[in-house]
C-alpha atoms as a PDB file:
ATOM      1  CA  UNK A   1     -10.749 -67.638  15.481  1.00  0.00           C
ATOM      2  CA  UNK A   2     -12.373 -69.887  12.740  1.00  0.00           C
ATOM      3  CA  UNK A   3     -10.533 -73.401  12.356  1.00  0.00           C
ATOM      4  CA  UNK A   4      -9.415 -74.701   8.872  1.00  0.00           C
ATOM      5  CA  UNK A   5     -11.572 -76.802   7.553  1.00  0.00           C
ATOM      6  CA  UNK A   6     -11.596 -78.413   3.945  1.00  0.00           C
ATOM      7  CA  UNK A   7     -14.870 -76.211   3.143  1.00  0.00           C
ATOM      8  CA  UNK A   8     -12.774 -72.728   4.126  1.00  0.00           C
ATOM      9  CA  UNK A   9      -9.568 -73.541   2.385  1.00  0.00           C
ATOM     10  CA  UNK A  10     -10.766 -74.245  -0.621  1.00  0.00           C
ATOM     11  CA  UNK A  11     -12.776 -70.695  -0.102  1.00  0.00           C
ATOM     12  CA  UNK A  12      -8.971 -69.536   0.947  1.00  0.00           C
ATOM     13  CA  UNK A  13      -7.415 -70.338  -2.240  1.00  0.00           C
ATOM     14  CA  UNK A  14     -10.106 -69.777  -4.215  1.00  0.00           C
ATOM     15  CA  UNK A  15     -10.198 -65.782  -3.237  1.00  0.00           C
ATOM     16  CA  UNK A  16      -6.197 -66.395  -3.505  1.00  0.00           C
ATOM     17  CA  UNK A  17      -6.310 -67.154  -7.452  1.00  0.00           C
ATOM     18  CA  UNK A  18      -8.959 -64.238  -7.497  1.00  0.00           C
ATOM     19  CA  UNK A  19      -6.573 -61.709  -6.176  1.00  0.00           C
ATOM     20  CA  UNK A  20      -3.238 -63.533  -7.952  1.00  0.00           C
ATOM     21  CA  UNK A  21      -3.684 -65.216 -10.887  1.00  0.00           C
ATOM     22  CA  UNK A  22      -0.465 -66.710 -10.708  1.00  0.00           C
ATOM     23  CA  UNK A  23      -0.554 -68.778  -7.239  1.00  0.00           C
ATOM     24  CA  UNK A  24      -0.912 -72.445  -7.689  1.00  0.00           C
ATOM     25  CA  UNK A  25      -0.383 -72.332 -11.395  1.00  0.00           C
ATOM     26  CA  UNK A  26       3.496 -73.473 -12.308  1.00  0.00           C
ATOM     27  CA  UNK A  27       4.184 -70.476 -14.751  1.00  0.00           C
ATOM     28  CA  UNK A  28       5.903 -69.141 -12.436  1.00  0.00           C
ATOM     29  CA  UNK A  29       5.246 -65.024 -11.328  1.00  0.00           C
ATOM     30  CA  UNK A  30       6.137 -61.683 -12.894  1.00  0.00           C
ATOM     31  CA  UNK A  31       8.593 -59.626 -12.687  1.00  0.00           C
ATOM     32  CA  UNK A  32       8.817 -57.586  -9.165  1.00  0.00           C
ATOM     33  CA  UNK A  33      10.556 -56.582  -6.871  1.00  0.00           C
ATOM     34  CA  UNK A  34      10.958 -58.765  -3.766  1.00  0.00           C
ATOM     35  CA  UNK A  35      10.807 -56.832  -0.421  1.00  0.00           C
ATOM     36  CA  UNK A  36      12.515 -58.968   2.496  1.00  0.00           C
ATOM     37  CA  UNK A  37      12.145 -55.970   5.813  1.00  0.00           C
ATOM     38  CA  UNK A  38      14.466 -58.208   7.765  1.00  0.00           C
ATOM     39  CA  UNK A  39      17.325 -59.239   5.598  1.00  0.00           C
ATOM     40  CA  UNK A  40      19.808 -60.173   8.068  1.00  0.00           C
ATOM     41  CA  UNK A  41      22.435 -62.350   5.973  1.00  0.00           C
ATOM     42  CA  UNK A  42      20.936 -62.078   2.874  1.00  0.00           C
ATOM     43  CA  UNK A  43      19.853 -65.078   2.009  1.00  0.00           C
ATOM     44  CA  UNK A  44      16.624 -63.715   0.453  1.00  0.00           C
ATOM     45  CA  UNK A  45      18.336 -61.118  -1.392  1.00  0.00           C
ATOM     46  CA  UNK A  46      20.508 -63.427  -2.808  1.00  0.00           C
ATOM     47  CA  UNK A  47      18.412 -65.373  -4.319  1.00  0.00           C
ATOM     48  CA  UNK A  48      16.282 -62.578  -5.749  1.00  0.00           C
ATOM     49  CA  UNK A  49      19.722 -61.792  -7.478  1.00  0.00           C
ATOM     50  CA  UNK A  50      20.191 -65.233  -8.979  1.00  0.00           C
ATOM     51  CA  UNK A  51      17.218 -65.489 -10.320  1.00  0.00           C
ATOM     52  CA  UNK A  52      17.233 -61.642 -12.373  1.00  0.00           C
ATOM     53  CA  UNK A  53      14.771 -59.812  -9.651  1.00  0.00           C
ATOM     54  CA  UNK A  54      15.056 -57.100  -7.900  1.00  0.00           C
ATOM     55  CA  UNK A  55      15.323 -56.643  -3.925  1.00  0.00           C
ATOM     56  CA  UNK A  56      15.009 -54.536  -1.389  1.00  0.00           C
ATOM     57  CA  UNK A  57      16.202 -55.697   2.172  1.00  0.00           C
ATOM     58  CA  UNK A  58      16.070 -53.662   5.214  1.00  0.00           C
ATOM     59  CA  UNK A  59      18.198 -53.931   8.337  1.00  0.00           C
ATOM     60  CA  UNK A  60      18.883 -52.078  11.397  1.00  0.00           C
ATOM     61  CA  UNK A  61      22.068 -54.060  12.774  1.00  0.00           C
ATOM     62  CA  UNK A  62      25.320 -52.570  11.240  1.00  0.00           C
ATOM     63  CA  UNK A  63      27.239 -56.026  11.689  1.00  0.00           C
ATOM     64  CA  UNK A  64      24.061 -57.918   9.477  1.00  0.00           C
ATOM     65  CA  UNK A  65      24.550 -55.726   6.636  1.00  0.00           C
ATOM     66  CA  UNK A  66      28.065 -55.637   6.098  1.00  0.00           C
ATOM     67  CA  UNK A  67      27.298 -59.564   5.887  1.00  0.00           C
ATOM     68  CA  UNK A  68      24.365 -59.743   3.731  1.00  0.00           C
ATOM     69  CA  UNK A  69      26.630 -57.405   1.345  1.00  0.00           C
ATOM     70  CA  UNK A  70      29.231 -59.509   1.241  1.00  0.00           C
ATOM     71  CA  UNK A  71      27.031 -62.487   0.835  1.00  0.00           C
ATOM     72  CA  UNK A  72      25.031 -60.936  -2.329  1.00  0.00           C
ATOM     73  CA  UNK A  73      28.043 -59.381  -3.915  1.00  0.00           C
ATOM     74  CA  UNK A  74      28.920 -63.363  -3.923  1.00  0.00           C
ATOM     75  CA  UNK A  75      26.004 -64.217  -6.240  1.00  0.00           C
ATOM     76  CA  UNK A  76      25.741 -63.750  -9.790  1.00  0.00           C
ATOM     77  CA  UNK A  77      22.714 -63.790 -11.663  1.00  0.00           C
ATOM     78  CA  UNK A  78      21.845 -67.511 -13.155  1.00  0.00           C
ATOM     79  CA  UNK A  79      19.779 -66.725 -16.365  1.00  0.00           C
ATOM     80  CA  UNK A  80      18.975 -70.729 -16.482  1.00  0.00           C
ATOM     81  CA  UNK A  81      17.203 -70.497 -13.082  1.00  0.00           C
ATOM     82  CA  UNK A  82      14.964 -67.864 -14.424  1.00  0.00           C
ATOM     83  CA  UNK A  83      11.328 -69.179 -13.879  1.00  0.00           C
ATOM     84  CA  UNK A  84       9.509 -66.334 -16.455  1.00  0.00           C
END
């Protein structure tokens, strides 16, 4: 495996901006849906909700997702947080 050098992280973030416009600009990113395959509490879903996106969380332990429910049926969606 290659180390990091300043020559191949520039090349790294270069190809980044290539394939997403968006990263390391501050406008902040489209609208999406934010995929989080190991939700456990819901801490990423939660957030998602706050700030007006939409989230998909999967979990296999029954005793995680009655939490992360209860944790995201705590948040409401903060329309001053929203970073479009």
């Amino acid at each position: 495996m290659e180390k990091l050098n300043a020559q191949n992280v520039n090349m790294i973030s270069s190809s980044n901006k290539e394939i997403c416009p968006h990263c390391g600009s501050d406008k902040g990113f489209a609208e999406g849906t934010v995929l989080d395959p190991f939700i456990g509490s819901g801490t990423t879903a939660a957030v998602a909700k706050r700030l007006g996106r939409n989230y998909l969380g999967i979990e296999l332990n029954p005793e995680y997702i009655e939490l992360a429910e209860k944790r995201i049926a705590s948040v409401a969606y903060q329309p001053e947080l929203d970073l479009k």
